[in-house]
PDB file of N, CA and C in Angstrom:
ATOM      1  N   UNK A   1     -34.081   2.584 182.605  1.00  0.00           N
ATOM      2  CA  UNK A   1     -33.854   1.224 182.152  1.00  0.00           C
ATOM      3  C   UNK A   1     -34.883   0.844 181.099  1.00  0.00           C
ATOM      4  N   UNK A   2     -34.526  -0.231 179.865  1.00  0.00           N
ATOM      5  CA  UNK A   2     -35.635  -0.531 179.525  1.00  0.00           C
ATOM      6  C   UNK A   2     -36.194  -1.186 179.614  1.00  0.00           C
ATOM      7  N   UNK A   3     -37.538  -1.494 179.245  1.00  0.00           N
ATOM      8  CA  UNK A   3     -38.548  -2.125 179.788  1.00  0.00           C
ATOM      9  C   UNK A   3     -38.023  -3.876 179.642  1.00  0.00           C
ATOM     10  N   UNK A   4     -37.254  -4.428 178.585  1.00  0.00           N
ATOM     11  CA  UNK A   4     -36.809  -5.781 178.819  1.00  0.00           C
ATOM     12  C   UNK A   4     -35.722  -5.946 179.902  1.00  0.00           C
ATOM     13  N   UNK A   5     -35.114  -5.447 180.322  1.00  0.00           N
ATOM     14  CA  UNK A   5     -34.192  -5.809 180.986  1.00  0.00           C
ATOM     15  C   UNK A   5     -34.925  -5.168 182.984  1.00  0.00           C
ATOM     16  N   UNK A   6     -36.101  -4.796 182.479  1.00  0.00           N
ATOM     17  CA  UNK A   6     -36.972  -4.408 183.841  1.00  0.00           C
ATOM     18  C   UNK A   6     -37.873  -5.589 183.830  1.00  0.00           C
ATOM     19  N   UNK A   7     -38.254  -6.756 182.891  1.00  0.00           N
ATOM     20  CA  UNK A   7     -38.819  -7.925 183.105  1.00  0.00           C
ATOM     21  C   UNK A   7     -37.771  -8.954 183.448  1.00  0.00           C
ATOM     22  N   UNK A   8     -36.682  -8.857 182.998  1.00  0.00           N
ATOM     23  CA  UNK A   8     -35.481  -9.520 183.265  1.00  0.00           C
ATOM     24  C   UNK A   8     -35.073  -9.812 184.848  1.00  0.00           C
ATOM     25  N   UNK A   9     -35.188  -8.545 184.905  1.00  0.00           N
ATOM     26  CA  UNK A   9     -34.832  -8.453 186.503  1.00  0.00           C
ATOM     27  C   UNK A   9     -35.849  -8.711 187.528  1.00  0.00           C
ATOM     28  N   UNK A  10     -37.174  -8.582 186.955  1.00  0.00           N
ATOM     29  CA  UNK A  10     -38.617  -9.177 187.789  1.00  0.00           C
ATOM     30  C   UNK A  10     -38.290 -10.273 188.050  1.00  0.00           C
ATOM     31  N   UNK A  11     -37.967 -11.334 186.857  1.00  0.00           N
ATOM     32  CA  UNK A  11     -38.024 -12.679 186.855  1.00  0.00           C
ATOM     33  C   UNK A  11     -36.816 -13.245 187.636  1.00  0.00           C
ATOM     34  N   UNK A  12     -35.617 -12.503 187.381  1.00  0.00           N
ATOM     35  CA  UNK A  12     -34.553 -13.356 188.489  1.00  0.00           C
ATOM     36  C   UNK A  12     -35.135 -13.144 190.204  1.00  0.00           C
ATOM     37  N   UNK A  13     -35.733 -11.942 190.007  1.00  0.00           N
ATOM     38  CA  UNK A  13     -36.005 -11.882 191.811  1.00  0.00           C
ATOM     39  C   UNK A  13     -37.154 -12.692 192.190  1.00  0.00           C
ATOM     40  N   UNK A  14     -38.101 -12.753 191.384  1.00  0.00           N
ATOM     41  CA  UNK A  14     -38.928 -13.927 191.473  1.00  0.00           C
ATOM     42  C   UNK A  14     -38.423 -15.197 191.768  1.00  0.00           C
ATOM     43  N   UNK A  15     -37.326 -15.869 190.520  1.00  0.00           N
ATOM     44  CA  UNK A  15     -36.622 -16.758 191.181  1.00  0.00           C
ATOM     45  C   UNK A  15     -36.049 -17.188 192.318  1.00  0.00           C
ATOM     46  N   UNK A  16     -34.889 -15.959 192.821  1.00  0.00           N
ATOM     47  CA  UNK A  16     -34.814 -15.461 194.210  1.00  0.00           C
ATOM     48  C   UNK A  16     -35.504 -15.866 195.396  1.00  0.00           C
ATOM     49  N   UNK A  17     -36.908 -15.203 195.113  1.00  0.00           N
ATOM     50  CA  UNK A  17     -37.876 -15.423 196.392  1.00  0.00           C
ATOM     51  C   UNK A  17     -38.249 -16.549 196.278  1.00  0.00           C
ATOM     52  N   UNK A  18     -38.361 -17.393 195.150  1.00  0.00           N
ATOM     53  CA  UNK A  18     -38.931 -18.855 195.195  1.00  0.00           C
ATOM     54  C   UNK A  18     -37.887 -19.744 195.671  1.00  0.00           C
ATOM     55  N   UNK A  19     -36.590 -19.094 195.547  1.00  0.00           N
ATOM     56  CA  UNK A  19     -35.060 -20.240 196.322  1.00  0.00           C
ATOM     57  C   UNK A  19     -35.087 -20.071 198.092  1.00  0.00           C
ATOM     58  N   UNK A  20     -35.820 -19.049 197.995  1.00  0.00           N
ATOM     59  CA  UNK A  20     -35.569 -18.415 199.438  1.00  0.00           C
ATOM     60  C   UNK A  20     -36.915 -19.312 200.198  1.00  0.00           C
ATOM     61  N   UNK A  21     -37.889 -18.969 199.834  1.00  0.00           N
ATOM     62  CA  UNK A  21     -38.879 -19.918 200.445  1.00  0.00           C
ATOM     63  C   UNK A  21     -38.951 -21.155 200.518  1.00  0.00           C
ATOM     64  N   UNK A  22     -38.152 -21.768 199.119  1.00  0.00           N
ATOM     65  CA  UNK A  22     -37.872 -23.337 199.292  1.00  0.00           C
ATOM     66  C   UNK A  22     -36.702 -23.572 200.635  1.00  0.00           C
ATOM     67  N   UNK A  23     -35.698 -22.642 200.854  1.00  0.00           N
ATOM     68  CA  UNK A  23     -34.764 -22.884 201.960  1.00  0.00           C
ATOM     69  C   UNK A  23     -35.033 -22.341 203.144  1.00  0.00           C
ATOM     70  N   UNK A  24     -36.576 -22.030 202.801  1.00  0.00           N
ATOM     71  CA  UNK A  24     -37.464 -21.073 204.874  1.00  0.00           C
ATOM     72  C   UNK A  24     -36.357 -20.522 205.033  1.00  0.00           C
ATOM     73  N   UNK A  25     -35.736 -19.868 204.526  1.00  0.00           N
ATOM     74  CA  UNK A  25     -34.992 -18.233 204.706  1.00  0.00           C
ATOM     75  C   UNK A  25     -35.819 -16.924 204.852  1.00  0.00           C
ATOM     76  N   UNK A  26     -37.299 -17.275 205.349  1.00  0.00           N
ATOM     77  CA  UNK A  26     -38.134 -16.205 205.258  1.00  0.00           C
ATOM     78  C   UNK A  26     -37.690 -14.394 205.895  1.00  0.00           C
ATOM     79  N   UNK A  27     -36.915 -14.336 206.487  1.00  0.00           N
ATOM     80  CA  UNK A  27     -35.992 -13.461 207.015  1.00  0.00           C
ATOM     81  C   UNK A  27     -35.870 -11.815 205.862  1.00  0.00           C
ATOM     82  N   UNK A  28     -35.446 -12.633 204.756  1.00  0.00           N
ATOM     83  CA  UNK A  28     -34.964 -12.273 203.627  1.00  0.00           C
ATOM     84  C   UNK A  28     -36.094 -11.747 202.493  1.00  0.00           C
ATOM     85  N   UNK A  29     -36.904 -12.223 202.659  1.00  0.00           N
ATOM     86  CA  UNK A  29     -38.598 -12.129 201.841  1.00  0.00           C
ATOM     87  C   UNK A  29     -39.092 -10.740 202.007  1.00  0.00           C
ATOM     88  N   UNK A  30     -38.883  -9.798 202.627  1.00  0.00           N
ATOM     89  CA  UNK A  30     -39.195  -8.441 202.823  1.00  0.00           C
ATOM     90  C   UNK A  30     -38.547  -7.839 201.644  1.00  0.00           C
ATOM     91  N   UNK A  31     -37.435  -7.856 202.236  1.00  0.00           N
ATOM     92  CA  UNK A  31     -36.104  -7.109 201.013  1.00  0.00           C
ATOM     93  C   UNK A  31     -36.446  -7.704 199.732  1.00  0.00           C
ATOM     94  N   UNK A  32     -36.643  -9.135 199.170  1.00  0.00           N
ATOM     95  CA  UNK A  32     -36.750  -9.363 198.107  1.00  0.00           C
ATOM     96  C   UNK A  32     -38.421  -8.710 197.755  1.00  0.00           C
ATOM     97  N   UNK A  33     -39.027  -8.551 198.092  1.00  0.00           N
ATOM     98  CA  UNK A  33     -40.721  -8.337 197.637  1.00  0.00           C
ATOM     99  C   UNK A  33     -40.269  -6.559 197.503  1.00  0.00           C
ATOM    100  N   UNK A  34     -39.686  -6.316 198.226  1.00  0.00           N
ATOM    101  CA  UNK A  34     -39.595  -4.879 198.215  1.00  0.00           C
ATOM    102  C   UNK A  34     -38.561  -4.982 196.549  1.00  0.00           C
ATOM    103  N   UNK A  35     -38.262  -5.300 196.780  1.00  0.00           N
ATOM    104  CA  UNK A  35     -36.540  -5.191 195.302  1.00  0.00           C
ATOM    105  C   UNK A  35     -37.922  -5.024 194.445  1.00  0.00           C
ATOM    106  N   UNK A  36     -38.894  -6.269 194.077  1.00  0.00           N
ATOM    107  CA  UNK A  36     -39.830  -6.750 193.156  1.00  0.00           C
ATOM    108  C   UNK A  36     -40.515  -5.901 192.998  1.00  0.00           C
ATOM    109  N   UNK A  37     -41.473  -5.176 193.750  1.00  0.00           N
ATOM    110  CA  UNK A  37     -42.296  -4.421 193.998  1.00  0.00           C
ATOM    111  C   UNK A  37     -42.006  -2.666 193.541  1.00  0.00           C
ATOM    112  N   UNK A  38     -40.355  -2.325 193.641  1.00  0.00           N
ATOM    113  CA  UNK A  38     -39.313  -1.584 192.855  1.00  0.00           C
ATOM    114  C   UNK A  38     -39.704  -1.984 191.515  1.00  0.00           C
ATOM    115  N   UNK A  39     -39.528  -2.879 190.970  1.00  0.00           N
ATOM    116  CA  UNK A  39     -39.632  -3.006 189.431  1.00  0.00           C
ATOM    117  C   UNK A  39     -40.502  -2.979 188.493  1.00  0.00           C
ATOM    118  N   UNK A  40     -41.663  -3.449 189.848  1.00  0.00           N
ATOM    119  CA  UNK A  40     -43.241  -3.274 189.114  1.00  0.00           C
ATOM    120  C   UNK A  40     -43.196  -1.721 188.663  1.00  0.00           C
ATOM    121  N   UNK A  41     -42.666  -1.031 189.465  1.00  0.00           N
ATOM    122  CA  UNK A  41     -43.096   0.538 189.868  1.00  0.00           C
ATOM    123  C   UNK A  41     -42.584   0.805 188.733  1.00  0.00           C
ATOM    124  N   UNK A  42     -41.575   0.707 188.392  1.00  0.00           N
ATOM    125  CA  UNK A  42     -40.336   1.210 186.961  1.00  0.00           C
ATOM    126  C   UNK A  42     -40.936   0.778 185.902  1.00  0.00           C
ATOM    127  N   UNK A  43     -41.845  -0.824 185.957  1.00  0.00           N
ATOM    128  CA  UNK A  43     -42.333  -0.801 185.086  1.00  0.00           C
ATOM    129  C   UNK A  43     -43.644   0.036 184.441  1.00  0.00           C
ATOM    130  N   UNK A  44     -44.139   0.514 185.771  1.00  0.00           N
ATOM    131  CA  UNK A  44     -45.585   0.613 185.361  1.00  0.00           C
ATOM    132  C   UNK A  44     -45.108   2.200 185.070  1.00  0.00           C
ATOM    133  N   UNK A  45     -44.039   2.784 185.327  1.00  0.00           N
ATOM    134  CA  UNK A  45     -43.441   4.367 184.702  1.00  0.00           C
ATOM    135  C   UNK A  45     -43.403   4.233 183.273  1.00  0.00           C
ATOM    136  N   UNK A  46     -42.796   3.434 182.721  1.00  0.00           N
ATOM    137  CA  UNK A  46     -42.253   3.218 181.670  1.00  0.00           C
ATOM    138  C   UNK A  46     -43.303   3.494 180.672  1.00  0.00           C
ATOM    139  N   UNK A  47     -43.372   4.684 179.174  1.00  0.00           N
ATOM    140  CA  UNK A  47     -44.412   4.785 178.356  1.00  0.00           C
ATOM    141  C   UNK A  47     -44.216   3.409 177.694  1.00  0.00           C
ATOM    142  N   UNK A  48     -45.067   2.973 177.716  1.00  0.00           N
ATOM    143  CA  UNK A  48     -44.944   1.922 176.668  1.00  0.00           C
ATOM    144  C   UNK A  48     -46.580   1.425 176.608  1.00  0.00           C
ATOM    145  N   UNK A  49     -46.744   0.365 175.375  1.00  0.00           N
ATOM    146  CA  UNK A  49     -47.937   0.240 175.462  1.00  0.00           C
ATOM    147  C   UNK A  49     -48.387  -1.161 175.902  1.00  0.00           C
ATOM    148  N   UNK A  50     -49.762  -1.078 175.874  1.00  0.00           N
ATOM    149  CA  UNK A  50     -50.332  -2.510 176.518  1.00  0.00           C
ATOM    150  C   UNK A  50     -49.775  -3.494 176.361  1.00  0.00           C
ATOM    151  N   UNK A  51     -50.005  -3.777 174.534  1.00  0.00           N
ATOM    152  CA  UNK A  51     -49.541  -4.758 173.646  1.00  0.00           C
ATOM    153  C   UNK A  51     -47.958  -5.039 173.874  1.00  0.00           C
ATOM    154  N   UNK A  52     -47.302  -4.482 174.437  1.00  0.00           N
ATOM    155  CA  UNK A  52     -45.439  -4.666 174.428  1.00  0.00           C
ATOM    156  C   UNK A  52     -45.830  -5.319 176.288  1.00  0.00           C
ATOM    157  N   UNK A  53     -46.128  -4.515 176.987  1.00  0.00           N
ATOM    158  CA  UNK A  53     -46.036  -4.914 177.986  1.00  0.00           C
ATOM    159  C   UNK A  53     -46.729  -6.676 177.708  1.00  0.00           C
ATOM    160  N   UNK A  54     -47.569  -6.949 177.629  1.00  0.00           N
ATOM    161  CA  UNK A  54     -48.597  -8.364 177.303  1.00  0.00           C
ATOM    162  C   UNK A  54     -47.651  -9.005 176.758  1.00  0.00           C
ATOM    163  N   UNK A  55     -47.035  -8.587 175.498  1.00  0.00           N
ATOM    164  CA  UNK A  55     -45.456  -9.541 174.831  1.00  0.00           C
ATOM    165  C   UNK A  55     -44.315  -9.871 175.818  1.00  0.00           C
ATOM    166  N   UNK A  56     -43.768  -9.109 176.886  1.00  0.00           N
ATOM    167  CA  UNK A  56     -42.697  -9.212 177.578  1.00  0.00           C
ATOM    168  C   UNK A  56     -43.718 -10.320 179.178  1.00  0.00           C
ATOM    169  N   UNK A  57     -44.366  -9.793 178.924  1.00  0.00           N
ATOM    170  CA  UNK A  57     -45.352 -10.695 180.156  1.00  0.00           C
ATOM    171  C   UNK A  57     -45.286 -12.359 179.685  1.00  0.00           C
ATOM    172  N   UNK A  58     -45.589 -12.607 178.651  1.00  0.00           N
ATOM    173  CA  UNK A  58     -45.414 -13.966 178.235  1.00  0.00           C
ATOM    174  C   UNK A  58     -44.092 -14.130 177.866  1.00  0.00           C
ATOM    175  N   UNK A  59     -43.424 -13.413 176.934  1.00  0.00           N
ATOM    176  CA  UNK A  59     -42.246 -14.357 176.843  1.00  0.00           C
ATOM    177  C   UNK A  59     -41.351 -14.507 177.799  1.00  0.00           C
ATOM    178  N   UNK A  60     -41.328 -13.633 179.354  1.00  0.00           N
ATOM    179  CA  UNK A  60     -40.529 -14.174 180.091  1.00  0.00           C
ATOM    180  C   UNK A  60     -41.575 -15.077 181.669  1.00  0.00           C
ATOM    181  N   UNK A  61     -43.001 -15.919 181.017  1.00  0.00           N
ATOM    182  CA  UNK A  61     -43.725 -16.409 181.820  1.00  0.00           C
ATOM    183  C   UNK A  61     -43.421 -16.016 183.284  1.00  0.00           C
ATOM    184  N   UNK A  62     -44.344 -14.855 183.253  1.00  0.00           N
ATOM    185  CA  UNK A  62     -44.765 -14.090 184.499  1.00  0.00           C
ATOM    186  C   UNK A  62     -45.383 -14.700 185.108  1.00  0.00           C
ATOM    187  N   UNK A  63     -46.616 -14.831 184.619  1.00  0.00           N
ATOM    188  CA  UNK A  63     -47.861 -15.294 184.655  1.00  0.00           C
ATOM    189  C   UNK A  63     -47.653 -16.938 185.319  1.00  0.00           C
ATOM    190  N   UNK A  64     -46.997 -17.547 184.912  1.00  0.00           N
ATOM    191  CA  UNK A  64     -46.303 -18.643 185.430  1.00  0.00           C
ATOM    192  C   UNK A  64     -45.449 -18.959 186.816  1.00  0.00           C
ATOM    193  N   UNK A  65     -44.642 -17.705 186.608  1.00  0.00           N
ATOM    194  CA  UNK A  65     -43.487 -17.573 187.788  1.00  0.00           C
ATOM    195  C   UNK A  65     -44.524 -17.250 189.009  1.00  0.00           C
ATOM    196  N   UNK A  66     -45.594 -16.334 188.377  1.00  0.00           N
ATOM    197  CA  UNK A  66     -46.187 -16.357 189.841  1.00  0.00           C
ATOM    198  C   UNK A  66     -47.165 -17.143 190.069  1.00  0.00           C
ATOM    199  N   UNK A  67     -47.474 -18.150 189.637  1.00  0.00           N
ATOM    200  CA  UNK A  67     -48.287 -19.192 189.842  1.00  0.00           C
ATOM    201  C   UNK A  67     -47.573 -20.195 190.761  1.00  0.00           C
ATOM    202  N   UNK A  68     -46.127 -20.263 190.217  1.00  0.00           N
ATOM    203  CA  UNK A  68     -45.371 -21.204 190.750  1.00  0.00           C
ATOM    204  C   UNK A  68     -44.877 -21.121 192.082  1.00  0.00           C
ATOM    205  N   UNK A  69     -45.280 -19.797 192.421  1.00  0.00           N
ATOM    206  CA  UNK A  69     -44.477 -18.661 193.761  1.00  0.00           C
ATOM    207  C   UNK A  69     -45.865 -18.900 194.191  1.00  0.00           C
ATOM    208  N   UNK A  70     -46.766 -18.507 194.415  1.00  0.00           N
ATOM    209  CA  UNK A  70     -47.907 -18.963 195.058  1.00  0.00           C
ATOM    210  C   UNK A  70     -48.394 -19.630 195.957  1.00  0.00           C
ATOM    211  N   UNK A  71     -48.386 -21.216 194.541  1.00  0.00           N
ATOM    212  CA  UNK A  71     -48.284 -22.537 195.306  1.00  0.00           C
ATOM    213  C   UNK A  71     -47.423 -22.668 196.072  1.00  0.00           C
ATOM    214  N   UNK A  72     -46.493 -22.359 196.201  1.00  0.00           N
ATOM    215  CA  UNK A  72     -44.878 -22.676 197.166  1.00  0.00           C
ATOM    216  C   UNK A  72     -45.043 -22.307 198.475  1.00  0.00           C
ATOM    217  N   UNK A  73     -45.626 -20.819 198.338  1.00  0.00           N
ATOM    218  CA  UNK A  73     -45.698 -20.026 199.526  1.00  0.00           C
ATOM    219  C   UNK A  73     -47.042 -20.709 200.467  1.00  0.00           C
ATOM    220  N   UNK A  74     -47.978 -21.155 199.516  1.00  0.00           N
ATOM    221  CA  UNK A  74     -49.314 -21.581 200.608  1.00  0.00           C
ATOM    222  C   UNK A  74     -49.068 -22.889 200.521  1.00  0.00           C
ATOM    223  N   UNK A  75     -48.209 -23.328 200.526  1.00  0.00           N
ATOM    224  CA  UNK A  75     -48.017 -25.236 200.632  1.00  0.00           C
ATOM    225  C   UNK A  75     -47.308 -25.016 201.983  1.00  0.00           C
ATOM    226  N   UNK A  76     -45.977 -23.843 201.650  1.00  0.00           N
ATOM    227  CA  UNK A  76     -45.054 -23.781 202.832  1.00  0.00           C
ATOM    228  C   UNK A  76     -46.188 -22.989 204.277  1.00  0.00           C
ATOM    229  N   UNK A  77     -46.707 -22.431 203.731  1.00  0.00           N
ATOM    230  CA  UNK A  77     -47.718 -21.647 204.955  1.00  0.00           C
ATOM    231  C   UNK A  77     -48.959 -22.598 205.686  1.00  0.00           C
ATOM    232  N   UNK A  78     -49.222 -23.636 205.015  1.00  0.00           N
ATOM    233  CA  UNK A  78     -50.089 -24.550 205.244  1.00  0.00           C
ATOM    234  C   UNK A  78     -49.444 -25.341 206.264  1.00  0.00           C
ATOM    235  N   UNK A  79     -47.956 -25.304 205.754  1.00  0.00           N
ATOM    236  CA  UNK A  79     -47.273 -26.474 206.414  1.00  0.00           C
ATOM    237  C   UNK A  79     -46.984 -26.159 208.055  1.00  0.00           C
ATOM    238  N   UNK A  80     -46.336 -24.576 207.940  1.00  0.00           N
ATOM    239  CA  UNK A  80     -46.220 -24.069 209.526  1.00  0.00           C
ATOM    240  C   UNK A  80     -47.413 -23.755 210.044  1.00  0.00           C
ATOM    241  N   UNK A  81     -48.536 -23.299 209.740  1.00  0.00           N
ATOM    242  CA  UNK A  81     -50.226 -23.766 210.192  1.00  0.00           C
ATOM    243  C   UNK A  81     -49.879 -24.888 210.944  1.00  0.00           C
ATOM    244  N   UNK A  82     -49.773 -26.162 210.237  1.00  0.00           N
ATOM    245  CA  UNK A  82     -50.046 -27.240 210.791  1.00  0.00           C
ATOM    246  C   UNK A  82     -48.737 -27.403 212.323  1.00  0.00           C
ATOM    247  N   UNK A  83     -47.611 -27.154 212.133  1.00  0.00           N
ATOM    248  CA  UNK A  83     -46.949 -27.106 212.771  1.00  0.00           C
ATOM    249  C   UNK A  83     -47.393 -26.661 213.902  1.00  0.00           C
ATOM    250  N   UNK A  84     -48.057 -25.067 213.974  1.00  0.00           N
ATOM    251  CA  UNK A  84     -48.133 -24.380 215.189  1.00  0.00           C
ATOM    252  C   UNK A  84     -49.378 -24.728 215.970  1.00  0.00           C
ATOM    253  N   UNK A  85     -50.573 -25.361 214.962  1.00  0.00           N
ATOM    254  CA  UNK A  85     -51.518 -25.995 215.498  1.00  0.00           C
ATOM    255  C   UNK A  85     -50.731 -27.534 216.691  1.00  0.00           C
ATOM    256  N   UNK A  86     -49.939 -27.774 215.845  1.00  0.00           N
ATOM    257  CA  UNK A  86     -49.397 -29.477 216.766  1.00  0.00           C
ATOM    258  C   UNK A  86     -48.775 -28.841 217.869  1.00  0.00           C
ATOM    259  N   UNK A  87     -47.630 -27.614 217.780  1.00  0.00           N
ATOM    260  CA  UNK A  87     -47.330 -27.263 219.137  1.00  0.00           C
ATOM    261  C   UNK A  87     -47.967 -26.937 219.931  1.00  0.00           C
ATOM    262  N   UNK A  88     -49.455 -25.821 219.756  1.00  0.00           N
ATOM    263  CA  UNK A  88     -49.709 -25.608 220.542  1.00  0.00           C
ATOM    264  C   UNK A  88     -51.355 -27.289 221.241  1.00  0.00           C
ATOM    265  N   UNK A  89     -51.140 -28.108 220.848  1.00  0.00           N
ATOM    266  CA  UNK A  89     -52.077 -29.207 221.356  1.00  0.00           C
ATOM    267  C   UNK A  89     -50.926 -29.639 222.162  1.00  0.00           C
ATOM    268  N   UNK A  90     -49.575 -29.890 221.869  1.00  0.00           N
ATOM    269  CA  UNK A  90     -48.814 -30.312 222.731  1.00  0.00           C
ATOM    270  C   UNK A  90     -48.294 -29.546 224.068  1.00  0.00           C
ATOM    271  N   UNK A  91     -48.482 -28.278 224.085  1.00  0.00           N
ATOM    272  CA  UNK A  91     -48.831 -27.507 224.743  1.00  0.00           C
ATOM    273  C   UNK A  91     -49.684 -27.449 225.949  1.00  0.00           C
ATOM    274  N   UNK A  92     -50.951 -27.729 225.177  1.00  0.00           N
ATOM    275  CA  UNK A  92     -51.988 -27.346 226.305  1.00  0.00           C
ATOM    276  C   UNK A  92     -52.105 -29.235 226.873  1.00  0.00           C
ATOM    277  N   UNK A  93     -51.634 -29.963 226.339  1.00  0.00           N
ATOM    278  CA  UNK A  93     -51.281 -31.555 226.875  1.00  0.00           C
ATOM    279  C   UNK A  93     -50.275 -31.384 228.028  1.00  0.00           C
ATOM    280  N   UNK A  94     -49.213 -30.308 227.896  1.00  0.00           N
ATOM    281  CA  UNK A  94     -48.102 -30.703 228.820  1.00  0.00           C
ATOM    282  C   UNK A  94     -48.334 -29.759 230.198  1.00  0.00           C
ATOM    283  N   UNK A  95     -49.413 -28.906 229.649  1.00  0.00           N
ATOM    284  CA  UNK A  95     -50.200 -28.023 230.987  1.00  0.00           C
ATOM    285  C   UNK A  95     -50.779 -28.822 231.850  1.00  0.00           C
ATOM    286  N   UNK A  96     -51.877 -29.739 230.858  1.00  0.00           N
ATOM    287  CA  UNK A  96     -52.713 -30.430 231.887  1.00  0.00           C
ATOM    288  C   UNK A  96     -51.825 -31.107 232.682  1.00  0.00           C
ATOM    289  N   UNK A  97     -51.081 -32.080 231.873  1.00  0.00           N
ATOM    290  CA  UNK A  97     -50.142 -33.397 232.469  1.00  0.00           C
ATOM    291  C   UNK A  97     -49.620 -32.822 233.901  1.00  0.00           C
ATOM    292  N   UNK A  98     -48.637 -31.203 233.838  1.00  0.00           N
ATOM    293  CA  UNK A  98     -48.325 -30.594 234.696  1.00  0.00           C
ATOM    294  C   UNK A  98     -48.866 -30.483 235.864  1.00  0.00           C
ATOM    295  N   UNK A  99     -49.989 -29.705 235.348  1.00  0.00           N
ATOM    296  CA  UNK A  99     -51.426 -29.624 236.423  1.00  0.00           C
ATOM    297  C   UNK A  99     -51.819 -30.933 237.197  1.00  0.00           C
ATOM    298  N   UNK A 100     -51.867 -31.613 236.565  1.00  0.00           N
ATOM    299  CA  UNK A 100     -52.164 -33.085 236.880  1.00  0.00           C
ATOM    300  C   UNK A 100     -51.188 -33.476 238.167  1.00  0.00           C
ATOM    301  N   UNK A 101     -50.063 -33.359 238.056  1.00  0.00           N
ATOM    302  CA  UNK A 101     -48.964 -33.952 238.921  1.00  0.00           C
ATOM    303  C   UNK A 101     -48.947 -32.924 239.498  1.00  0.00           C
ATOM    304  N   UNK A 102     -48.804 -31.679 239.809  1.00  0.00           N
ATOM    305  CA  UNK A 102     -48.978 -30.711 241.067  1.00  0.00           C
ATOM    306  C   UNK A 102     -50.127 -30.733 241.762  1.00  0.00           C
ATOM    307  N   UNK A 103     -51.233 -31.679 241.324  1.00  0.00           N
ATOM    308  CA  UNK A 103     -52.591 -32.014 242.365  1.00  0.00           C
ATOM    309  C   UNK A 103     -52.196 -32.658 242.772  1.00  0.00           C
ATOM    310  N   UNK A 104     -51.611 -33.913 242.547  1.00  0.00           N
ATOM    311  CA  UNK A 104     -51.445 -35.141 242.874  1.00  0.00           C
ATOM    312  C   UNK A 104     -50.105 -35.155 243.842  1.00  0.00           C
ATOM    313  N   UNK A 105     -49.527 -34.706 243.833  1.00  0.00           N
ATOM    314  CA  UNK A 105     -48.198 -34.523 244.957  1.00  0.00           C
ATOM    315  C   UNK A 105     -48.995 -33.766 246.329  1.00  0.00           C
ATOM    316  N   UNK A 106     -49.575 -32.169 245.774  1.00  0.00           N
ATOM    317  CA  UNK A 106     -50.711 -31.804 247.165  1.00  0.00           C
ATOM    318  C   UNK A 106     -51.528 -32.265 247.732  1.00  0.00           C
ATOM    319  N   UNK A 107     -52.209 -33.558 246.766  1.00  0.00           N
ATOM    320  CA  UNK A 107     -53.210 -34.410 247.599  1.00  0.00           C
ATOM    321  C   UNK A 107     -52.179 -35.312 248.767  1.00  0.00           C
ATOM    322  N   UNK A 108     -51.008 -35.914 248.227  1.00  0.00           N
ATOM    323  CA  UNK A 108     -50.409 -36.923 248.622  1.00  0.00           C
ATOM    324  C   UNK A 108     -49.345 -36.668 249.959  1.00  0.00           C
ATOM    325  N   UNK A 109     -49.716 -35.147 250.073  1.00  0.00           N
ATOM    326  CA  UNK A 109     -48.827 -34.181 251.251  1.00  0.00           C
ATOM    327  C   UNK A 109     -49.772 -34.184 252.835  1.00  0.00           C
ATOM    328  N   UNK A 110     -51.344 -34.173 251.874  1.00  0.00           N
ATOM    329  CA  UNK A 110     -52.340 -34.176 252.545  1.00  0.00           C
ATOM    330  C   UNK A 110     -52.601 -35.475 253.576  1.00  0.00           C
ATOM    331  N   UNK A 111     -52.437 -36.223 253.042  1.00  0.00           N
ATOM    332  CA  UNK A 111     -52.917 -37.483 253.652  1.00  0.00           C
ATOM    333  C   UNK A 111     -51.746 -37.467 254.675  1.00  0.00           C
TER     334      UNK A 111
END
């Protein structure tokens, strides 16, 4: 393949993974990084030189796409952080509460 239509295809799967993470389809994020990670490889086969590669790098804003993929991914990763932190406080709340009322029924068996 040549090398434009091997940046071509970087950038739609980039797109791809950035539609996919906006819709937490994370499921799917393997296969696409792998597709991506395919193209790097083809690219980095390809004789060509610095200067062409550096030209196809900007004009189809790489450099960008993955800036933009980045932020997305650690906004969305920040976000289920926070999530799994709240479940698990609600968690160890509905232990105690639990705990709480299985003393309190054995004390109340007692008497």
């Amino acid at each position: 393949m040549e090398i434009q239509e091997q940046f071509v295809q970087y950038k739609n799967i980039t797109l791809i993974i950035m539609e996919t993470v906006k819709t937490e389809n994370y499921e799917k994020l393997d296969e696409f990084f792998s597709q991506r990670q395919s193209v790097l490889d083809n690219i980095n086969k390809l004789a060509c030189s610095k200067e062409e590669l550096n030209r196809f790098y900007l004009k189809y804003d790489v450099y960008e796409l993955d800036k933009t993929l980045e932020k997305e991914m650690n906004s969305r990763k920040e976000a289920l952080l926070e999530k799994i932190k709240e479940n698990q406080k609600r968690r160890i709340m509905m232990n105690g509460y639990n705990d709480l009322q299985a003393r309190s029924v054995f004390l109340s068996k007692e008497l």
